[in-house]
C-alpha atoms as a PDB file:
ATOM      1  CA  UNK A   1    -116.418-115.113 158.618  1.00  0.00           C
ATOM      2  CA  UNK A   2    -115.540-117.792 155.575  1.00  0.00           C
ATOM      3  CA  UNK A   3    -116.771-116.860 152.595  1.00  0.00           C
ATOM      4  CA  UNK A   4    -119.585-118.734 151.151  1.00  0.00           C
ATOM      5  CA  UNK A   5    -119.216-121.362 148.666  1.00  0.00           C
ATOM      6  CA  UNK A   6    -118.629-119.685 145.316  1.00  0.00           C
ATOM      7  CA  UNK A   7    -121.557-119.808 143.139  1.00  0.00           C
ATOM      8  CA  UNK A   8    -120.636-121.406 139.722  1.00  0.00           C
ATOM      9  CA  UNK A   9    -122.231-120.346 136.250  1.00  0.00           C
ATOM     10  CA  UNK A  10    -124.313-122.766 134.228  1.00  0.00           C
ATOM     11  CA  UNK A  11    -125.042-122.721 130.742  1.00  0.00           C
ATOM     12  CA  UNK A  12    -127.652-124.485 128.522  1.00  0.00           C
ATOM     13  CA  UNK A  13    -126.283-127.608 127.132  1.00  0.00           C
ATOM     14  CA  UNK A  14    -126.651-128.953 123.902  1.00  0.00           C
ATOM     15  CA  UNK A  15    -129.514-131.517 123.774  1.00  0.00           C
ATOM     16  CA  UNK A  16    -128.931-134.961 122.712  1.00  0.00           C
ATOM     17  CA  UNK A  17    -131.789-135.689 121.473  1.00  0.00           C
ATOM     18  CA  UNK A  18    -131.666-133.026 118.378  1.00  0.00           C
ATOM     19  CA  UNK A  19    -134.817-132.024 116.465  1.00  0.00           C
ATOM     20  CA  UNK A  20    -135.970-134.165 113.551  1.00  0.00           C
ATOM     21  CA  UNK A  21    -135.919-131.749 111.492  1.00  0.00           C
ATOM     22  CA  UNK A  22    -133.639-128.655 111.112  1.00  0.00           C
ATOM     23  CA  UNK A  23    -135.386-125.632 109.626  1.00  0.00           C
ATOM     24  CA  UNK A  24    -134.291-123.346 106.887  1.00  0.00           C
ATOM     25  CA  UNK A  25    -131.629-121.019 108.209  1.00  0.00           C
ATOM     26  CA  UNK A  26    -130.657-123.028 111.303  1.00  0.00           C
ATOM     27  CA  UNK A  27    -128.504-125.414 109.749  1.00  0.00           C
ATOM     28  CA  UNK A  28    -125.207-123.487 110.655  1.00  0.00           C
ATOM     29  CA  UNK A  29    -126.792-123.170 114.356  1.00  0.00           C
ATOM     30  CA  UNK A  30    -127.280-127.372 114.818  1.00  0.00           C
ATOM     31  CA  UNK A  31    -123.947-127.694 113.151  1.00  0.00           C
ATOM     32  CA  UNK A  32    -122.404-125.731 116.074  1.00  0.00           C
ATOM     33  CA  UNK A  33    -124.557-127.243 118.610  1.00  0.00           C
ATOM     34  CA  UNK A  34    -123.951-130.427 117.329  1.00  0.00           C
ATOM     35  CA  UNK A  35    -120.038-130.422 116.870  1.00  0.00           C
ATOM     36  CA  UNK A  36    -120.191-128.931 120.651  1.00  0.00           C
ATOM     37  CA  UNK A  37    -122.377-131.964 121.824  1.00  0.00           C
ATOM     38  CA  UNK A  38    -119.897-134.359 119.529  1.00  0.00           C
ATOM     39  CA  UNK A  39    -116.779-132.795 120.816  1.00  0.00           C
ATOM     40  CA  UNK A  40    -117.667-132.621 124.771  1.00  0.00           C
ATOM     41  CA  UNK A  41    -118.613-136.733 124.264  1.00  0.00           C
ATOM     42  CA  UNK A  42    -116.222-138.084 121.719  1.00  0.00           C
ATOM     43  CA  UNK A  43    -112.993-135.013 122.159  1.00  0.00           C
ATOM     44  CA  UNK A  44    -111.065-133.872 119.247  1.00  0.00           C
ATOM     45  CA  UNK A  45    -110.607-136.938 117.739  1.00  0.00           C
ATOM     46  CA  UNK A  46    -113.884-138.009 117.783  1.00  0.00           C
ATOM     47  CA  UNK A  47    -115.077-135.014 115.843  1.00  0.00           C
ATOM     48  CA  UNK A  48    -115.193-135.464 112.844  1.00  0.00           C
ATOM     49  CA  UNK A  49    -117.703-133.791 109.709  1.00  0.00           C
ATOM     50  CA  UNK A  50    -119.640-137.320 109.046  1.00  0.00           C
ATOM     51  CA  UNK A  51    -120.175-138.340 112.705  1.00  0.00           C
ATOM     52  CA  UNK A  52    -121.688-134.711 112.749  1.00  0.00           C
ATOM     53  CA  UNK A  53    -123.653-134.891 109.592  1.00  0.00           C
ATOM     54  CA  UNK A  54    -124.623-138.208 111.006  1.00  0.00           C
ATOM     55  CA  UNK A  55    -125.817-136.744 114.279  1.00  0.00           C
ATOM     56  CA  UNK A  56    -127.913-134.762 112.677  1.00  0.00           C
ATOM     57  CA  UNK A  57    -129.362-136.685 109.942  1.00  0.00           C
ATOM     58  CA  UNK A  58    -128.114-134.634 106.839  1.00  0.00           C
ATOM     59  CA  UNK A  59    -125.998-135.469 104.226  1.00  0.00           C
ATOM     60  CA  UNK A  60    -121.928-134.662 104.903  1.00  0.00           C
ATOM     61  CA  UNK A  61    -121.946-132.171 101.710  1.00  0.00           C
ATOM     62  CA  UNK A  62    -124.737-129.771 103.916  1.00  0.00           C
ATOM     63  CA  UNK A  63    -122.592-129.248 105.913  1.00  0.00           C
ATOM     64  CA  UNK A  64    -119.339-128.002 103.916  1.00  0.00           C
ATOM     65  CA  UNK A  65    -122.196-125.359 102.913  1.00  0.00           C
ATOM     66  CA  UNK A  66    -121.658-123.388 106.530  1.00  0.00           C
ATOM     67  CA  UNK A  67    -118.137-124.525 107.033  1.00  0.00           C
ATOM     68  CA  UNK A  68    -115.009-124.983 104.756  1.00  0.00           C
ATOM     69  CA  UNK A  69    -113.656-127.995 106.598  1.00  0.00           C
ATOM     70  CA  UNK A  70    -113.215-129.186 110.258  1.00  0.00           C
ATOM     71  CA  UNK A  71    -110.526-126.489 110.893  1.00  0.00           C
ATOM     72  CA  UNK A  72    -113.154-124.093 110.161  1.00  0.00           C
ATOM     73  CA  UNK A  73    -115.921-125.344 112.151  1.00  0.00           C
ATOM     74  CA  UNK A  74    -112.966-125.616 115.264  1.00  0.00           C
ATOM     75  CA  UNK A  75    -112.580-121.711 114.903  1.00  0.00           C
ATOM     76  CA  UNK A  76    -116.241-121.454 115.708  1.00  0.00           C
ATOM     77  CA  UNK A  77    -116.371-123.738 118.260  1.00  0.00           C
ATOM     78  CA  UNK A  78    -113.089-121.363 119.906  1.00  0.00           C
ATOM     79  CA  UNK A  79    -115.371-118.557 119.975  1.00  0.00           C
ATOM     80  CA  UNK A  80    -118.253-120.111 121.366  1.00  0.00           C
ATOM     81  CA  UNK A  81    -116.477-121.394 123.833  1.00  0.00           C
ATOM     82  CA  UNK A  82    -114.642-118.501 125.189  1.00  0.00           C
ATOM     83  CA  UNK A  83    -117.741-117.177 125.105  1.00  0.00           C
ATOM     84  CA  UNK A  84    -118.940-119.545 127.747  1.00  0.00           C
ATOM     85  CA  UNK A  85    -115.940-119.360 129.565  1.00  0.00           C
ATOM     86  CA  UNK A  86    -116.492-115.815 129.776  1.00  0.00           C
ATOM     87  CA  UNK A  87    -120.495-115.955 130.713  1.00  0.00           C
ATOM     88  CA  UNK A  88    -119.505-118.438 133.573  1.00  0.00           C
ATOM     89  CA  UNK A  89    -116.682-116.150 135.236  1.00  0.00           C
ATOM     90  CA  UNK A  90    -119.152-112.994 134.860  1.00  0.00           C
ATOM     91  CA  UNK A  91    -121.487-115.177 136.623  1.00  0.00           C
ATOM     92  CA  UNK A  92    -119.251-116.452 139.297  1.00  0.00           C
ATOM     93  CA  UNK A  93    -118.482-112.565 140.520  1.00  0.00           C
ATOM     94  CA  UNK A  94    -121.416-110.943 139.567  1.00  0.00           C
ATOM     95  CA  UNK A  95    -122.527-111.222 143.527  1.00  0.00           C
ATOM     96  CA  UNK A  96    -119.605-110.628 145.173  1.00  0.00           C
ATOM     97  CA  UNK A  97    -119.084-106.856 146.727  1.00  0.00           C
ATOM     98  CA  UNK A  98    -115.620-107.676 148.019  1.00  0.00           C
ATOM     99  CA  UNK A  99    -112.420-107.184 145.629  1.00  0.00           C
ATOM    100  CA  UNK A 100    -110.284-110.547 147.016  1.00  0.00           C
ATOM    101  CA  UNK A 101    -113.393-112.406 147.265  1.00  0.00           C
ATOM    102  CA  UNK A 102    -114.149-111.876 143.743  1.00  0.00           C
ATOM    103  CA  UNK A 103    -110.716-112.698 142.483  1.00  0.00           C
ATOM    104  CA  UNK A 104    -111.077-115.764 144.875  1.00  0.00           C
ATOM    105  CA  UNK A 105    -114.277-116.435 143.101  1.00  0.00           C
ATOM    106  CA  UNK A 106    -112.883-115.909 139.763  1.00  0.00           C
ATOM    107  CA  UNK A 107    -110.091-118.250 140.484  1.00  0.00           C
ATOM    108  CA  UNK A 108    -112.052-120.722 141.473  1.00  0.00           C
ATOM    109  CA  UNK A 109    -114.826-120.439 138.626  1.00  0.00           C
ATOM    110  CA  UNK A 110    -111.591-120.601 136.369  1.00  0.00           C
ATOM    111  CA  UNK A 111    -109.980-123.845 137.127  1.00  0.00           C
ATOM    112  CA  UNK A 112    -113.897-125.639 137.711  1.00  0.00           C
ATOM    113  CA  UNK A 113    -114.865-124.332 134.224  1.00  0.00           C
ATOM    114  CA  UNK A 114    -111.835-126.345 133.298  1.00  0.00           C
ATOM    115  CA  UNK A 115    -112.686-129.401 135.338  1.00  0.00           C
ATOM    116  CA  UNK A 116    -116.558-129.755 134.262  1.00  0.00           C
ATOM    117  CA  UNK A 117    -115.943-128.881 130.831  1.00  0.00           C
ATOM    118  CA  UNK A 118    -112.250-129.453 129.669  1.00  0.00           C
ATOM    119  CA  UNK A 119    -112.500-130.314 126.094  1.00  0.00           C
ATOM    120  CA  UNK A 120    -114.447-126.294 125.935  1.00  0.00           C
ATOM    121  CA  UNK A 121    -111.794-124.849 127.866  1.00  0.00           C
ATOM    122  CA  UNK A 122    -108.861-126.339 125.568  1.00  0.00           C
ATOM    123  CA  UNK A 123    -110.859-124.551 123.006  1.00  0.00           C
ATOM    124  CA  UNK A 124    -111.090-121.620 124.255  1.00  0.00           C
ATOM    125  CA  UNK A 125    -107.362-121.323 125.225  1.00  0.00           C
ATOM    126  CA  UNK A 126    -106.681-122.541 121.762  1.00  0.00           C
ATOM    127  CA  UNK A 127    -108.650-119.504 120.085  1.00  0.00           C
ATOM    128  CA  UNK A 128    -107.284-116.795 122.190  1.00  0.00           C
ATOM    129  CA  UNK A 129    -103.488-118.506 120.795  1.00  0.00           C
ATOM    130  CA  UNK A 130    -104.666-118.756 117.558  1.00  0.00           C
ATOM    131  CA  UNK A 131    -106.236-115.253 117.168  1.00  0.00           C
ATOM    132  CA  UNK A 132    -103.406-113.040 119.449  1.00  0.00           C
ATOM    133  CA  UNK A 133    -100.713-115.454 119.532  1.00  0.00           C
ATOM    134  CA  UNK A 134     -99.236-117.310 121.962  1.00  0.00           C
ATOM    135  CA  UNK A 135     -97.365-114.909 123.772  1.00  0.00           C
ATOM    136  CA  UNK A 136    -100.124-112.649 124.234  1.00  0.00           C
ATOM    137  CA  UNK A 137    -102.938-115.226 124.787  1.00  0.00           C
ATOM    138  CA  UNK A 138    -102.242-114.983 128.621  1.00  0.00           C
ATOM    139  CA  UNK A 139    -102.820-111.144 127.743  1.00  0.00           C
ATOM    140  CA  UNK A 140    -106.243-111.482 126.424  1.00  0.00           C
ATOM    141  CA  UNK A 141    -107.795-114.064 128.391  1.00  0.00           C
ATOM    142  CA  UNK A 142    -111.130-112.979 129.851  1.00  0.00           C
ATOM    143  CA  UNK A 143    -109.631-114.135 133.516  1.00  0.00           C
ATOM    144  CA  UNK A 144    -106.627-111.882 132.827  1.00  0.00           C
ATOM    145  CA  UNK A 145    -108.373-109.096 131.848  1.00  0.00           C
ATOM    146  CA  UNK A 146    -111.055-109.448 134.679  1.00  0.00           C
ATOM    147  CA  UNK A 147    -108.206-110.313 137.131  1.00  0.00           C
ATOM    148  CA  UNK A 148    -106.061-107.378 135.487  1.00  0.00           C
ATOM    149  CA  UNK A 149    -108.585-105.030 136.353  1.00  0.00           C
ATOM    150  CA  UNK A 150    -109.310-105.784 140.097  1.00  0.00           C
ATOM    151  CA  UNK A 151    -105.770-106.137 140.966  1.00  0.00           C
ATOM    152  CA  UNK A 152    -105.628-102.305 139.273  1.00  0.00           C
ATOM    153  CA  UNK A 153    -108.613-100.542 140.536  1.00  0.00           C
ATOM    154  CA  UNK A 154    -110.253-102.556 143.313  1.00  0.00           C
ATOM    155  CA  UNK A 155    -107.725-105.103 145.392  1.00  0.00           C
ATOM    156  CA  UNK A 156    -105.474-102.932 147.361  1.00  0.00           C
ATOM    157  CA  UNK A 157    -102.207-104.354 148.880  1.00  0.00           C
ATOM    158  CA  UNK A 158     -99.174-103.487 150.857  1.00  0.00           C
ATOM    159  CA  UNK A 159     -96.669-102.980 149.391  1.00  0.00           C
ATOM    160  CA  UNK A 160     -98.977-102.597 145.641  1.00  0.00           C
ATOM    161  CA  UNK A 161     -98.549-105.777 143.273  1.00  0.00           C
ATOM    162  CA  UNK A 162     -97.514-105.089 139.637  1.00  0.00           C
ATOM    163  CA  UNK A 163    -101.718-105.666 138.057  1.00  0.00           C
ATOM    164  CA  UNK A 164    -100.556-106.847 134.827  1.00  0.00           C
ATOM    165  CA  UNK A 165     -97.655-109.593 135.692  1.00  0.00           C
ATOM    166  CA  UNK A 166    -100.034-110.874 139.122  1.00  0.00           C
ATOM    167  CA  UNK A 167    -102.912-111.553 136.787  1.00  0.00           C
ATOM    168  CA  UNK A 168    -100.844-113.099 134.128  1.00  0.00           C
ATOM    169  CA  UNK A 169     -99.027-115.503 137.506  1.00  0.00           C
ATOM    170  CA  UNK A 170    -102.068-115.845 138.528  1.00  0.00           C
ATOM    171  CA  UNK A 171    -103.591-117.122 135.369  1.00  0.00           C
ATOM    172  CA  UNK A 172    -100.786-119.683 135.022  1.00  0.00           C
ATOM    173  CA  UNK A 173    -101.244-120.907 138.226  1.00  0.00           C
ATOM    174  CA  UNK A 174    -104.719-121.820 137.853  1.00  0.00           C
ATOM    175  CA  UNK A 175    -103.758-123.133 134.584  1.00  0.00           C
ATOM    176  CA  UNK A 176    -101.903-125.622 136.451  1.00  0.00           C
ATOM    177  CA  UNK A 177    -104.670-126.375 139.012  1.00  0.00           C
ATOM    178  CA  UNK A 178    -106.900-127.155 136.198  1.00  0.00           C
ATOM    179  CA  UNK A 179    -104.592-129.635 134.653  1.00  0.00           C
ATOM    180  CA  UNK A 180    -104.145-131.126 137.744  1.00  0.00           C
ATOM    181  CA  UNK A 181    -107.955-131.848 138.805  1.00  0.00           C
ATOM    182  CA  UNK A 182    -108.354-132.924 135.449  1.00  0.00           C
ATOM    183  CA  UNK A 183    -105.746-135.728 136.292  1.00  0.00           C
ATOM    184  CA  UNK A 184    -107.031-136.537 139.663  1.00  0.00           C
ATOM    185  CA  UNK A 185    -109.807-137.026 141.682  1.00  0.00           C
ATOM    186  CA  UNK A 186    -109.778-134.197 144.019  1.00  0.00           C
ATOM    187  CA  UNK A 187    -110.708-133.605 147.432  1.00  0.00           C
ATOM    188  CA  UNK A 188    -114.029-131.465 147.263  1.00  0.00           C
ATOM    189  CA  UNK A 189    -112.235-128.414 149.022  1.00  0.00           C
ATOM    190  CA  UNK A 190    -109.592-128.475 146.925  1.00  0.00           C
ATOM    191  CA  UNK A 191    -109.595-126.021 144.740  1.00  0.00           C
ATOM    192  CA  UNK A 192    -110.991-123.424 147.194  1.00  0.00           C
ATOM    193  CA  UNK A 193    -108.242-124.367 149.725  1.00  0.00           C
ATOM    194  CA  UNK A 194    -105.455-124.085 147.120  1.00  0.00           C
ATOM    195  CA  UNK A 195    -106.754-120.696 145.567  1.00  0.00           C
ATOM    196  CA  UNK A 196    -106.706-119.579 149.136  1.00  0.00           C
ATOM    197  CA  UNK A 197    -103.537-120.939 149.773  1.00  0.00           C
ATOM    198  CA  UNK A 198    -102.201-118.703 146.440  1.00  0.00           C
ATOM    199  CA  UNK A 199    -103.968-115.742 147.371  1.00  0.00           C
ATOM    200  CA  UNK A 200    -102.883-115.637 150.709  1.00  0.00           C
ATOM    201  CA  UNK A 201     -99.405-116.197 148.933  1.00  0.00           C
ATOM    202  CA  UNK A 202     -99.639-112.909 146.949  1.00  0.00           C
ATOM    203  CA  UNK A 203    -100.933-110.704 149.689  1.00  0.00           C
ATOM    204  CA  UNK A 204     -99.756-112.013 152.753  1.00  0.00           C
ATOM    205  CA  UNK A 205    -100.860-108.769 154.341  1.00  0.00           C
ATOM    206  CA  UNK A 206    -104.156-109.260 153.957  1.00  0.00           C
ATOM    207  CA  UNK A 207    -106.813-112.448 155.098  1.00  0.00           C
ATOM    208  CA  UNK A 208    -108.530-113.075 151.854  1.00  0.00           C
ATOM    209  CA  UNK A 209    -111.217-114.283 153.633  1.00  0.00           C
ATOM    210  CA  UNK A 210    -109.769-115.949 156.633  1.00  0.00           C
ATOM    211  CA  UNK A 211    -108.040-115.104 160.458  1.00  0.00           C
ATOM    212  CA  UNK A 212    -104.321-116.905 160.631  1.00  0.00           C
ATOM    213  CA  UNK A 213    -106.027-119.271 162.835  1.00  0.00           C
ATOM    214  CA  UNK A 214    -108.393-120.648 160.589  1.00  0.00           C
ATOM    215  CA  UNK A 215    -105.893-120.486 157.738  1.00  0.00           C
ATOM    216  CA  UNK A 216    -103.465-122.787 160.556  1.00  0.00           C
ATOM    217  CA  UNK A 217    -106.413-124.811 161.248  1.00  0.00           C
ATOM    218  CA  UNK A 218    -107.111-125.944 157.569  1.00  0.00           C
ATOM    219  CA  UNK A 219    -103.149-126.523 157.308  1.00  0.00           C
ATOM    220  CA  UNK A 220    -103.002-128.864 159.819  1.00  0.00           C
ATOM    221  CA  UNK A 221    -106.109-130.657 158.980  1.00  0.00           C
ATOM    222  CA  UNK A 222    -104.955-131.105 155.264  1.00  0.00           C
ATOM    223  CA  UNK A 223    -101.616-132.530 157.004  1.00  0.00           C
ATOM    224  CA  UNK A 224    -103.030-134.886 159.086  1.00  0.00           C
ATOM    225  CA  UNK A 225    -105.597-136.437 156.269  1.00  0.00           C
ATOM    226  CA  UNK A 226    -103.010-136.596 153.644  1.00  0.00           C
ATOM    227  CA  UNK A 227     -99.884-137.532 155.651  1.00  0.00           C
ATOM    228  CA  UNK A 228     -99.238-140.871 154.346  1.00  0.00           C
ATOM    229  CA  UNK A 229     -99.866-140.012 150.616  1.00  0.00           C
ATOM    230  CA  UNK A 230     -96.024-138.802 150.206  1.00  0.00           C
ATOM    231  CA  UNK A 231     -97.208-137.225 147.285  1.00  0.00           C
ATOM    232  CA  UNK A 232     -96.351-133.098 147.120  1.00  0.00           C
ATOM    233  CA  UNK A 233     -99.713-132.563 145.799  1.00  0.00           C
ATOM    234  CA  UNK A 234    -101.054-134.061 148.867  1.00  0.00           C
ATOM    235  CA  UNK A 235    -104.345-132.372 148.798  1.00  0.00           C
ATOM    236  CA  UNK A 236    -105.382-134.612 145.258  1.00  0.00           C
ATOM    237  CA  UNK A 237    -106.529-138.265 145.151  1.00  0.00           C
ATOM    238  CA  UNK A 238    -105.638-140.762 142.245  1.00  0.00           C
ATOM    239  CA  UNK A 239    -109.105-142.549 141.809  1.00  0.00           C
ATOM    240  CA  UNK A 240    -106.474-145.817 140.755  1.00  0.00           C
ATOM    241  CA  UNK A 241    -105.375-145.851 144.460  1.00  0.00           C
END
């Protein structure tokens, strides 16, 4: 049977419409909220301290109060939003009793945490560089470490997979699949076909989810729809075309 749909996380969003008036002791709060609302809209370049203080209805010196300058207020924003990143991928397991379902599930919740919020997920990428390095920053990503850990105690394949280097290939490939539906318009099966596709890649011994049959099925169909694209990445569509 095909797995369901994966489930994806949600998180409150930052209002737009602020409050009037910020109370004592929650102006660092609204600056974070704010500079998250701000950056999501406007990206890096757009945020800026005034267009903040602005937002908010303060003057810009409040805000240099809570923060030192924009670099500052950035490092926050990195741990708030691997935070988030973290929440949704929890969320995206949390009901799945299977071991390769929930690393399909991860996978997936990965690359459309990247696509629905991309400006958050640079940031969170960014802090894990900034605060291990970026050598190790494929190390201590949370989908690593979750990914680490199934491939360890839970997924077991034929001949066993080295836990460590699959979740850091794995991580990199989804890396990739979130730049790319970031670029494109894609197909709304898309990223579940190609995470299956990888999966079924790393343990070809084992379904993840699917008989050969249905896994020939969706090949073929893919073919067929995308056969005059001549694109390799024939499963994406450029919205300009």
């Amino acid at each position: 049977m095909r797995a369901a749909t994966p489930r994806l996380a949600t998180f409150p969003s930052v209002s737009p419409n602020l409050p009037p008036k910020i109370q004592p002791g929650e102006l660092r709060r609204a600056i974070v909220d704010c500079a998250l609302l701000v950056g999501e809209e406007l990206g890096q370049d757009g945020l800026t301290m005034r267009n903040i203080a602005k937002r908010l209805g303060v003057n810009q010196a409040a805000l240099y109060g809570h923060f030192d300058d924009k670099a500052s207020l950035i490092r926050e924003l990195g741990k708030v939003a691997l935070d988030r990143l973290e929440a949704w991928l929890a969320d995206a397991v949390a009901s799945q009793l299977d071991p390769v379902e929930r690393l399909f599930h991860l996978c997936v919740a990965e690359a459309e945490f990247a696509r629905c919020h991309p400006w958050l997920y640079r940031l969170a990428f960014e802090h894990t560089s900034v605060t291990h390095g970026l050598c190790d920053a494929w190390t201590e990503h949370p989908f690593v470490l979750r990914a680490e850990v199934l491939l360890a105690h839970s997924v077991r394949t034929d001949p066993p997979v080295d836990a460590v280097l699959t979740a850091r290939q794995l991580c990199v490939a989804i890396h990739g699949l979130a730049a790319a539906v970031q670029q494109c318009e894609p197909e709304p099966t898309f990223v579940e076909r190609y995470v299956r596709v990888l999966l079924d890649g790393l343990f070809s011994r084992r379904s993840v989810g699917r008989t050969s049959a249905e896994r020939r099925r969706d090949f073929d169909a893919s073919a067929r729809a995308d056969k005059s694209t001549g694109s390799h990445c024939r499963l994406l569509r450029n919205p300009a075309e």
